[in-house]
N, C-alpha and C. Protein backbone atom coordinates (compact mmCIF):
# COMPACT_ATOMS: atom_id res chain seq x y z
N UNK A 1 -1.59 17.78 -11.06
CA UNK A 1 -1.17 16.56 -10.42
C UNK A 1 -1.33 15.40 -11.39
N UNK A 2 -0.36 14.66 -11.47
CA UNK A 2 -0.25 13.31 -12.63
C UNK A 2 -0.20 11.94 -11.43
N UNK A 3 -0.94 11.05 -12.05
CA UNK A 3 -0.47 9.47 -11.08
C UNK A 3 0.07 8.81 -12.53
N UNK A 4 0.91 7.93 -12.55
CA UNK A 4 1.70 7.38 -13.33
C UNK A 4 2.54 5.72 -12.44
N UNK A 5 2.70 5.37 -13.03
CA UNK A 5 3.48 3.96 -12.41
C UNK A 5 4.81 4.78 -12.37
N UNK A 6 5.52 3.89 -11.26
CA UNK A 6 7.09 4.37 -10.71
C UNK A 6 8.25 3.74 -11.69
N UNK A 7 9.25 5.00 -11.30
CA UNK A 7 10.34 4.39 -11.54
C UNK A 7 11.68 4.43 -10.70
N UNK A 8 12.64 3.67 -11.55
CA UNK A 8 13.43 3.79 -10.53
C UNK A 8 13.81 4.89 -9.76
N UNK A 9 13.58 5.96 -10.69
CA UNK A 9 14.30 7.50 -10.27
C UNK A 9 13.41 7.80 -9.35
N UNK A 10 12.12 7.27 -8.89
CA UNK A 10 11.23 7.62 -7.92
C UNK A 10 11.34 6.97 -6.49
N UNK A 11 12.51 6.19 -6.58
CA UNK A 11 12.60 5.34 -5.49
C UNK A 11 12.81 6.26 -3.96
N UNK A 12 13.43 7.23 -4.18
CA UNK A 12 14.65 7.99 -2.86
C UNK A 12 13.03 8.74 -2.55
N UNK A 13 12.43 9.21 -3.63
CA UNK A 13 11.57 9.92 -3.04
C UNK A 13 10.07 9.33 -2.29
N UNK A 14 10.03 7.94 -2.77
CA UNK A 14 9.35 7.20 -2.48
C UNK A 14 9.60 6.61 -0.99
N UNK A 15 11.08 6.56 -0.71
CA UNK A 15 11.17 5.95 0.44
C UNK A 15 11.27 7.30 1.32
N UNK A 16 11.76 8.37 1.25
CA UNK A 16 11.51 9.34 1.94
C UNK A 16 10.09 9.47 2.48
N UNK A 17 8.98 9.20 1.88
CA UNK A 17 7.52 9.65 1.99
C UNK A 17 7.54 8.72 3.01
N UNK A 18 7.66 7.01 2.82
CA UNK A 18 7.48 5.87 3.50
C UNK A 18 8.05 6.30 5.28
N UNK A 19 9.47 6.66 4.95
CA UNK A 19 9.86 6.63 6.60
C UNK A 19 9.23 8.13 7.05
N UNK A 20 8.73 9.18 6.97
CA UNK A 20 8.02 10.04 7.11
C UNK A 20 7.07 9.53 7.88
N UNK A 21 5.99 8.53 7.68
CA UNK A 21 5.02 8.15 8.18
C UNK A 21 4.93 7.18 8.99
N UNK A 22 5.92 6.26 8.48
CA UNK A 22 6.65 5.30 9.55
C UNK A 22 7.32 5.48 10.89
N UNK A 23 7.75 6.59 11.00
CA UNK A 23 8.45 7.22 11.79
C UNK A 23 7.28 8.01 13.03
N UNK A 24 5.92 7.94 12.26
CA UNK A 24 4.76 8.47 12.77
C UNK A 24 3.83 7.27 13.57
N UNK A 25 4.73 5.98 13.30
CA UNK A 25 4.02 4.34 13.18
C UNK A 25 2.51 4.31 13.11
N UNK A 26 2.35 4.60 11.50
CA UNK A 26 1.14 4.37 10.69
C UNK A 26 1.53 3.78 9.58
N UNK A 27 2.57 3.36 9.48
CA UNK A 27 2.95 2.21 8.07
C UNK A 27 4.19 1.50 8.51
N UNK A 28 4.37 0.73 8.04
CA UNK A 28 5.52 -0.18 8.28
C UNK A 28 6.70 0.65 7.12
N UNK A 29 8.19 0.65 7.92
CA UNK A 29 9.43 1.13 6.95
C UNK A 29 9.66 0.22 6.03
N UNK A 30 10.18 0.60 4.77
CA UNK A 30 10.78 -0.17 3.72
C UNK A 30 12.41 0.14 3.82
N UNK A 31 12.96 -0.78 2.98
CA UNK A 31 14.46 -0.48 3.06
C UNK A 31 14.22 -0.11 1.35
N UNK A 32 15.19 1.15 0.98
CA UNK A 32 15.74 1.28 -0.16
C UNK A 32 15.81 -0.29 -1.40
N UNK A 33 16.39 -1.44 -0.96
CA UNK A 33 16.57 -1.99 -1.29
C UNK A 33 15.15 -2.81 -2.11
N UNK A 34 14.50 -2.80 -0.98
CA UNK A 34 13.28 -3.45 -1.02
C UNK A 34 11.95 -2.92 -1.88
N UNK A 35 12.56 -1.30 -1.95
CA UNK A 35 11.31 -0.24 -3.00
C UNK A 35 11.90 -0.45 -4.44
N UNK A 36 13.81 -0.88 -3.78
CA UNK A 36 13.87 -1.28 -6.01
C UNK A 36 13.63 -2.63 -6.71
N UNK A 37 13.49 -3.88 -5.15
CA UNK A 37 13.08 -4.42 -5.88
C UNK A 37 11.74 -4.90 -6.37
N UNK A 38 10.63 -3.80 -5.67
CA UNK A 38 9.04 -3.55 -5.70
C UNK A 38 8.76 -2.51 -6.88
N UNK A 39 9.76 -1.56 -7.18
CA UNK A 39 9.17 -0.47 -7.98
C UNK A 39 8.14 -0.39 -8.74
N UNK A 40 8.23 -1.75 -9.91
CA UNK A 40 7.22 -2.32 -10.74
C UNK A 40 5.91 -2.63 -9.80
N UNK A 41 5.51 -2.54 -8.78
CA UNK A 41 4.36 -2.62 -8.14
C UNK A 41 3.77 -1.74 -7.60
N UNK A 42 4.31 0.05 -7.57
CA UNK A 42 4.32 0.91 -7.07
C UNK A 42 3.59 2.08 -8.45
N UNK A 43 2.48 2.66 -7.80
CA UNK A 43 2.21 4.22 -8.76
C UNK A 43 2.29 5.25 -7.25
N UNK A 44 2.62 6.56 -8.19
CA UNK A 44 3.19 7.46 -7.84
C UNK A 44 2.22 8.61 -8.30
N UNK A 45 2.20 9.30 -7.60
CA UNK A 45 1.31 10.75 -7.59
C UNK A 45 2.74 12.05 -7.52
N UNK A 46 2.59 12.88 -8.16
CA UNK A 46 3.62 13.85 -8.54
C UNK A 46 2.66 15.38 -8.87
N UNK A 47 3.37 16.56 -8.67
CA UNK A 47 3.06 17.20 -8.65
C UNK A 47 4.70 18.52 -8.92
N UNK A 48 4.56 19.02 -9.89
CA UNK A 48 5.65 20.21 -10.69
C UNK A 48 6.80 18.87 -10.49
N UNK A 49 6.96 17.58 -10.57
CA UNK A 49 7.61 16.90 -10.21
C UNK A 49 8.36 16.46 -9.34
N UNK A 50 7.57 16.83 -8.35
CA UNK A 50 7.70 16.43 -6.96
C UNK A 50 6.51 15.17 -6.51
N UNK A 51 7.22 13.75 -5.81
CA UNK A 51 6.23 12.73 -5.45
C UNK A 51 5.81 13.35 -4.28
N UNK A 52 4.23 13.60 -4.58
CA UNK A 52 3.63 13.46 -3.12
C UNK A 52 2.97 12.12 -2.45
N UNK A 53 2.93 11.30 -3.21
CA UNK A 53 2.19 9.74 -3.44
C UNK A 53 2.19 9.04 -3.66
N UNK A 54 2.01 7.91 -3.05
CA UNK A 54 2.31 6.63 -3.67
C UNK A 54 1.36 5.47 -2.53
N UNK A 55 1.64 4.27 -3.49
CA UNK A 55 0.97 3.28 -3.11
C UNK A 55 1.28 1.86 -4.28
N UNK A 56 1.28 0.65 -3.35
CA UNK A 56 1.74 -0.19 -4.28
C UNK A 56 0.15 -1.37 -4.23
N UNK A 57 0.58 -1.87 -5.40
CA UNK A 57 -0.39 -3.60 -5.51
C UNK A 57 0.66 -4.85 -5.28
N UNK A 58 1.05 -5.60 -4.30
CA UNK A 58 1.87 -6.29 -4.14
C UNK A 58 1.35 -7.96 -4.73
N UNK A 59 1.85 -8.56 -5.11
CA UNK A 59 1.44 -10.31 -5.61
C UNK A 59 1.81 -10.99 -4.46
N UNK A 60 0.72 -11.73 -3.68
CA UNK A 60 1.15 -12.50 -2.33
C UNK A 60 1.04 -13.69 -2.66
N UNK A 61 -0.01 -14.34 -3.78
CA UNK A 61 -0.38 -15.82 -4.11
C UNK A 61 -0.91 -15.81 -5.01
N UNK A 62 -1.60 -17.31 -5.75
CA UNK A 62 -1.98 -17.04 -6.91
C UNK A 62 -3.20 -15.88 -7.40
N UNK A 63 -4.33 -16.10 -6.36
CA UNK A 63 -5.10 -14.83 -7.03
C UNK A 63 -5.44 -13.50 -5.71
N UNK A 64 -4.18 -13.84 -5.19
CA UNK A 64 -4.24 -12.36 -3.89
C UNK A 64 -3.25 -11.66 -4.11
N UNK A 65 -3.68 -10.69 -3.99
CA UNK A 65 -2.97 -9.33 -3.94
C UNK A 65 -3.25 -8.59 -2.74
N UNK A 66 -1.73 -7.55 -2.02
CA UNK A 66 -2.45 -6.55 -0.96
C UNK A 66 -1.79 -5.20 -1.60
N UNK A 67 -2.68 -4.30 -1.11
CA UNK A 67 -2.19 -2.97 -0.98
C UNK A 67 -1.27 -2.88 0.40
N UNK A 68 -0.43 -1.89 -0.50
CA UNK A 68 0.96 -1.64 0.25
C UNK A 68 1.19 -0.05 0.16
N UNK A 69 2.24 0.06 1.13
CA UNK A 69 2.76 1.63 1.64
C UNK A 69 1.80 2.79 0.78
N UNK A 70 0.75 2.87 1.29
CA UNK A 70 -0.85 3.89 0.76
C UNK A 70 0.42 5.09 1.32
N UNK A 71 0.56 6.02 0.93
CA UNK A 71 0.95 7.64 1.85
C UNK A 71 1.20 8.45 0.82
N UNK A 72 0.22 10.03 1.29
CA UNK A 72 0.09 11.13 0.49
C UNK A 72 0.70 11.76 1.35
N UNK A 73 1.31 12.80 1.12
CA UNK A 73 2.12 14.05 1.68
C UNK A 73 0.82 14.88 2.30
N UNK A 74 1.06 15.51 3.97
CA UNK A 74 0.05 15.54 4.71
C UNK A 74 -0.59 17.12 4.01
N UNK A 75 0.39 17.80 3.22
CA UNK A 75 -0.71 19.39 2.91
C UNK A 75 -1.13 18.94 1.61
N UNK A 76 -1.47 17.62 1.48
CA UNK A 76 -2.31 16.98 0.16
C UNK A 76 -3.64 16.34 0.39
N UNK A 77 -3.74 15.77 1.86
CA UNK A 77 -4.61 15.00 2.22
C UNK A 77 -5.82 15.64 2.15
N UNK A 78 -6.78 14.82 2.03
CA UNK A 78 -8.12 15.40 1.59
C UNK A 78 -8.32 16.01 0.04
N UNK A 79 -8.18 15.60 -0.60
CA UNK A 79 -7.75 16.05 -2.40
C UNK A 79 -8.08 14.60 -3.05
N UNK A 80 -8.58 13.64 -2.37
CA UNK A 80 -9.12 12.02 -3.11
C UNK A 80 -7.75 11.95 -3.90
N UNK A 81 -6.19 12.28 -3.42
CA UNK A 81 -4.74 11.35 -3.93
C UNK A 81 -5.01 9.55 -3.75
N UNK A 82 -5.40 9.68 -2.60
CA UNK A 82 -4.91 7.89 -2.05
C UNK A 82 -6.31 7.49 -2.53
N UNK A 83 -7.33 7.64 -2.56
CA UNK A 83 -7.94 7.43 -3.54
C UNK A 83 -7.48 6.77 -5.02
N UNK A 84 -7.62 7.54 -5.80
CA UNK A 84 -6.95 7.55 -6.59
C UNK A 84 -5.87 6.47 -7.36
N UNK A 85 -4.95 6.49 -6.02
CA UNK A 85 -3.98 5.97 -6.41
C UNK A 85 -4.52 4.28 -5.75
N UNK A 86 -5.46 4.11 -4.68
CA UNK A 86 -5.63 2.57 -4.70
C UNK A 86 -6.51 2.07 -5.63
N UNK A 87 -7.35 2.99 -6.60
CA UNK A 87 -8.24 2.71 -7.39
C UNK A 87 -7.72 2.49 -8.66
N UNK A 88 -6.04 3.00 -9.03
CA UNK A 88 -4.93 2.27 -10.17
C UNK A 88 -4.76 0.93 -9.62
N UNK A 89 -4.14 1.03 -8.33
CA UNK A 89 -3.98 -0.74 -8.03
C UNK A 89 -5.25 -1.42 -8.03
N UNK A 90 -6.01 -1.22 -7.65
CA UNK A 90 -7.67 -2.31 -8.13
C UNK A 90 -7.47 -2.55 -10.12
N UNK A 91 -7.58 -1.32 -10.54
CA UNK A 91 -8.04 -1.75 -12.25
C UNK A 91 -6.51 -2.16 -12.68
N UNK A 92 -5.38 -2.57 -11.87
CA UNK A 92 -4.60 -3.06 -12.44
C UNK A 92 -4.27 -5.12 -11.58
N UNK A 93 -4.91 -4.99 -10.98
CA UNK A 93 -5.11 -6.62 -10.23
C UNK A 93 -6.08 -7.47 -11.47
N UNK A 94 -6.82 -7.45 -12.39
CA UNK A 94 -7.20 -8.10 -13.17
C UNK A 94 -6.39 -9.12 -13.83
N UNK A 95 -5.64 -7.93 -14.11
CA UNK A 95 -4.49 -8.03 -15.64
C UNK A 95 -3.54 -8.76 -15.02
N UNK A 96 -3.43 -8.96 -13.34
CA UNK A 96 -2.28 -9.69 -12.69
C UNK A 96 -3.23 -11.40 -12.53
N UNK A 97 -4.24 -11.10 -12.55
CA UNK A 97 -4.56 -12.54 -12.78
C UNK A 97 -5.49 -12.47 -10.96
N UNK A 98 -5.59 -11.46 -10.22
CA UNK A 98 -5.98 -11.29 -9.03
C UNK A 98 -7.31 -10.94 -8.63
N UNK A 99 -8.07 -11.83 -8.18
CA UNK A 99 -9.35 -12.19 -7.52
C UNK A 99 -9.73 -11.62 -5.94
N UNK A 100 -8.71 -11.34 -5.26
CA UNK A 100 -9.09 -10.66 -3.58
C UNK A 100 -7.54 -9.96 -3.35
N UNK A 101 -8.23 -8.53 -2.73
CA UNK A 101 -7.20 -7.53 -2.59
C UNK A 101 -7.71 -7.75 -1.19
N UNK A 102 -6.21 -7.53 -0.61
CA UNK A 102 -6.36 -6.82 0.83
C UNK A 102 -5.05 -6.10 1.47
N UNK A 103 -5.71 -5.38 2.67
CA UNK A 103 -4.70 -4.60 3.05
C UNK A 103 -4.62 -4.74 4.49
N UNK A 104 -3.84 -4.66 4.98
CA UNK A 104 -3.34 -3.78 6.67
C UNK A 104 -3.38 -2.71 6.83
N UNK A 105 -4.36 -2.42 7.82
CA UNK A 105 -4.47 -0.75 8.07
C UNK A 105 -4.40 -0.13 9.32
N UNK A 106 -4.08 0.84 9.53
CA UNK A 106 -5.05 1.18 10.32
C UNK A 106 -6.06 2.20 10.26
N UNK A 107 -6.10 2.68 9.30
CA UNK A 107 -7.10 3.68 8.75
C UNK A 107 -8.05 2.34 8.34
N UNK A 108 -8.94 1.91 8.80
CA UNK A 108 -9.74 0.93 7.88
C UNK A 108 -10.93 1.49 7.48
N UNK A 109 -11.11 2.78 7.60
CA UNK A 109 -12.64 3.64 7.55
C UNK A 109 -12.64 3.93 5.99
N UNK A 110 -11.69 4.25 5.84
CA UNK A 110 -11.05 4.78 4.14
C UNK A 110 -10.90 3.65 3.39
N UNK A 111 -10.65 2.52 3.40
CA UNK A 111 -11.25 1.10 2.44
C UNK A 111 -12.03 0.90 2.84
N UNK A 112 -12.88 1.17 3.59
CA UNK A 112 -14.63 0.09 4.63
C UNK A 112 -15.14 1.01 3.27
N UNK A 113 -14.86 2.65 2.98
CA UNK A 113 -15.61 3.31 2.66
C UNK A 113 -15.55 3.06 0.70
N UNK A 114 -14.31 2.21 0.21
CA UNK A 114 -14.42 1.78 -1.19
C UNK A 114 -14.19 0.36 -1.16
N UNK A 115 -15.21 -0.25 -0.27
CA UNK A 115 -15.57 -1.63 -0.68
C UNK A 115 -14.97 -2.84 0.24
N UNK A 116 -13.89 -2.28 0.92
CA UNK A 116 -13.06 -3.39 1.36
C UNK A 116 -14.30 -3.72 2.59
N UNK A 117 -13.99 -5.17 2.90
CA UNK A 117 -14.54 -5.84 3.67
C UNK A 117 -14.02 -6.00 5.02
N UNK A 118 -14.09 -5.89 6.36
CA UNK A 118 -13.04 -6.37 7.65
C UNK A 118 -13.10 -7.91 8.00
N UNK A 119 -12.05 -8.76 7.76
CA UNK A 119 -12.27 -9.85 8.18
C UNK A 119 -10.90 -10.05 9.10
N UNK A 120 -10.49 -11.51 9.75
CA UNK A 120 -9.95 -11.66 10.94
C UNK A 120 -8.65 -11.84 10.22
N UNK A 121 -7.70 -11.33 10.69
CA UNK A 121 -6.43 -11.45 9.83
C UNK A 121 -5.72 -13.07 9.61
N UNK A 122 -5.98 -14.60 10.35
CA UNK A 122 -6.15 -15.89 10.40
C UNK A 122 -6.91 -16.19 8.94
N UNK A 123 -7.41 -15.72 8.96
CA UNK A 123 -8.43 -15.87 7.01
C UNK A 123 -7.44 -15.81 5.61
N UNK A 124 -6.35 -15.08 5.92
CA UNK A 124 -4.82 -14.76 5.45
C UNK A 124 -4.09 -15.85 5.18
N UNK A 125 -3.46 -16.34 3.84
CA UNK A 125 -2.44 -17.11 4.03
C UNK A 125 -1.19 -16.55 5.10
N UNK A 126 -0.54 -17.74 5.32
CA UNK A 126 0.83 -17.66 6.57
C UNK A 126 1.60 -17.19 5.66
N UNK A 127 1.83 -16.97 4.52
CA UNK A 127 2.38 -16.09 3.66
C UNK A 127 2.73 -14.97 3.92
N UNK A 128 1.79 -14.24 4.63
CA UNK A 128 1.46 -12.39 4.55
C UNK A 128 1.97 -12.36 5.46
N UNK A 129 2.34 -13.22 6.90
CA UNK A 129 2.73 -12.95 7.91
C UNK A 129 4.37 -12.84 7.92
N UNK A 130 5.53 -12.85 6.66
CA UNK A 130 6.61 -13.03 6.41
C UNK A 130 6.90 -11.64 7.17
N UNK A 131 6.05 -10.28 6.54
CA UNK A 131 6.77 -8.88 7.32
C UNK A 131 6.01 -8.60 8.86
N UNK A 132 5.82 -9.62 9.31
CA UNK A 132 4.75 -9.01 10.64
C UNK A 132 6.06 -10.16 11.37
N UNK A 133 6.33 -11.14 10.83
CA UNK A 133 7.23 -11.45 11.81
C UNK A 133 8.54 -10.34 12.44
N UNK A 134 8.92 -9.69 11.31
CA UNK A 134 9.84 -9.16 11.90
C UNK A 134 9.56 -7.57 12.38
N UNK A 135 8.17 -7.45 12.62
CA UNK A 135 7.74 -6.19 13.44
C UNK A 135 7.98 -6.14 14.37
N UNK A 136 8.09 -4.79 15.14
CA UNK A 136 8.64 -5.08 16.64
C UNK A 136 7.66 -5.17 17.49
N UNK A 137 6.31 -4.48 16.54
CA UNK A 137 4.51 -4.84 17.71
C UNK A 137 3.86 -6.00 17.54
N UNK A 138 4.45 -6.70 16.65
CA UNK A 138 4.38 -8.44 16.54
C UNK A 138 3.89 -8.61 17.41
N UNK A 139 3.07 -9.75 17.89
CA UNK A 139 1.64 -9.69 17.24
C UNK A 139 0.93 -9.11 17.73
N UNK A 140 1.01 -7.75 18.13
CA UNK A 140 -0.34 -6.84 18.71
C UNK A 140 0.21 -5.77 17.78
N UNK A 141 -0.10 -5.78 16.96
CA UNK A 141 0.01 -4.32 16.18
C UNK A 141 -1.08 -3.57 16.44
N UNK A 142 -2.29 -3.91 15.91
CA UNK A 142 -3.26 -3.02 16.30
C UNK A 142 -3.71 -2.89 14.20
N UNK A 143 -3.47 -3.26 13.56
CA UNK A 143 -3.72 -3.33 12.11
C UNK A 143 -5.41 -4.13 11.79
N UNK A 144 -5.71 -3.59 11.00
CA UNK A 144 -6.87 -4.27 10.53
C UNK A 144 -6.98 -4.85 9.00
N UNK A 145 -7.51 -6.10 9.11
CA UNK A 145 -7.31 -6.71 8.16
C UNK A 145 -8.87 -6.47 7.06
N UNK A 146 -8.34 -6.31 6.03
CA UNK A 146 -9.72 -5.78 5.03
C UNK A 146 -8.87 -6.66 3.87
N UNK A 147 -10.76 -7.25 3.06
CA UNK A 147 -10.41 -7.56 1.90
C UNK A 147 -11.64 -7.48 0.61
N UNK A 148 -11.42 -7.30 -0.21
CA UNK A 148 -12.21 -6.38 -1.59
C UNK A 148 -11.97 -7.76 -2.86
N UNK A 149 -13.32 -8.55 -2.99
CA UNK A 149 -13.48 -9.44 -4.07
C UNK A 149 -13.37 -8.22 -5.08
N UNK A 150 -13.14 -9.13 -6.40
CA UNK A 150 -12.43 -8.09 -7.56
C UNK A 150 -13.89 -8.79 -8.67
């Protein structure tokens, strides 16, 4: 198994994984459009060259960053992949100039358990709220808000 940063050629398979789980509503869908123009924010977990993984570091403000679309392919889980792959986006938030990571979850047991903090999602710039507006569980999702000083 290799983790590596994405590329474009990883996109179809990347968004395949995304609506997989989305479709399960444990992540929010991406559009095609939207993974090419994120790619550069995205590493990828692969295996005989097949993506089982991925996860992005997104730039929200000057020194915040969140983790984005976390999802391992389910006969992978438990193998420390998503691990892994949020612990590339942490040692790569430095180099972006980024001071506090956070994410939306709902798994929040699995960041509580590498550092992330739970705080009230209002603590958030009105920024982050650009893709929750157009959710359809707006505003009761049921997401938890975590965040990890760097």
């Amino acid at each position: 198994m290799n983790i590596r940063k994405a590329k474009a050629q990883d996109v179809i398979a990347i968004y395949k994984l995304l609506e997989y789980f989305s479709g399960k509503e444990l992540l929010l869908p991406r559009s095609l459009a939207e993974l090419y123009d994120n790619v550069r924010d995205f590493f990828v977990a692969e295996e005989d060259g097949k993506i089982i993984g991925c996860c992005s570091l997104h730039l929200c403000w000057e020194d915040l960053g969140e983790i984005k679309s976390l999802a391992v392919e389910e006969s992978w889980h438990g193998k420390g992949i998503a691990r892994q792959l949020v612990d590339l986006c942490l040692k790569d938030a430095p180099d972006l100039g980024l001071k506090r990571i956070f994410v939306l979850t709902y798994v929040s047991d699995f960041f509580k358990n590498i550092g992330f903090k739970e705080i009230s999602k209002e603590k958030l710039p009105h920024k982050i709220w650009r893709e929750c507006i157009s959710c359809p569980k707006f505003p009761d999702c049921g997401e938890i808000a975590l965040i990890k000083n760097m």
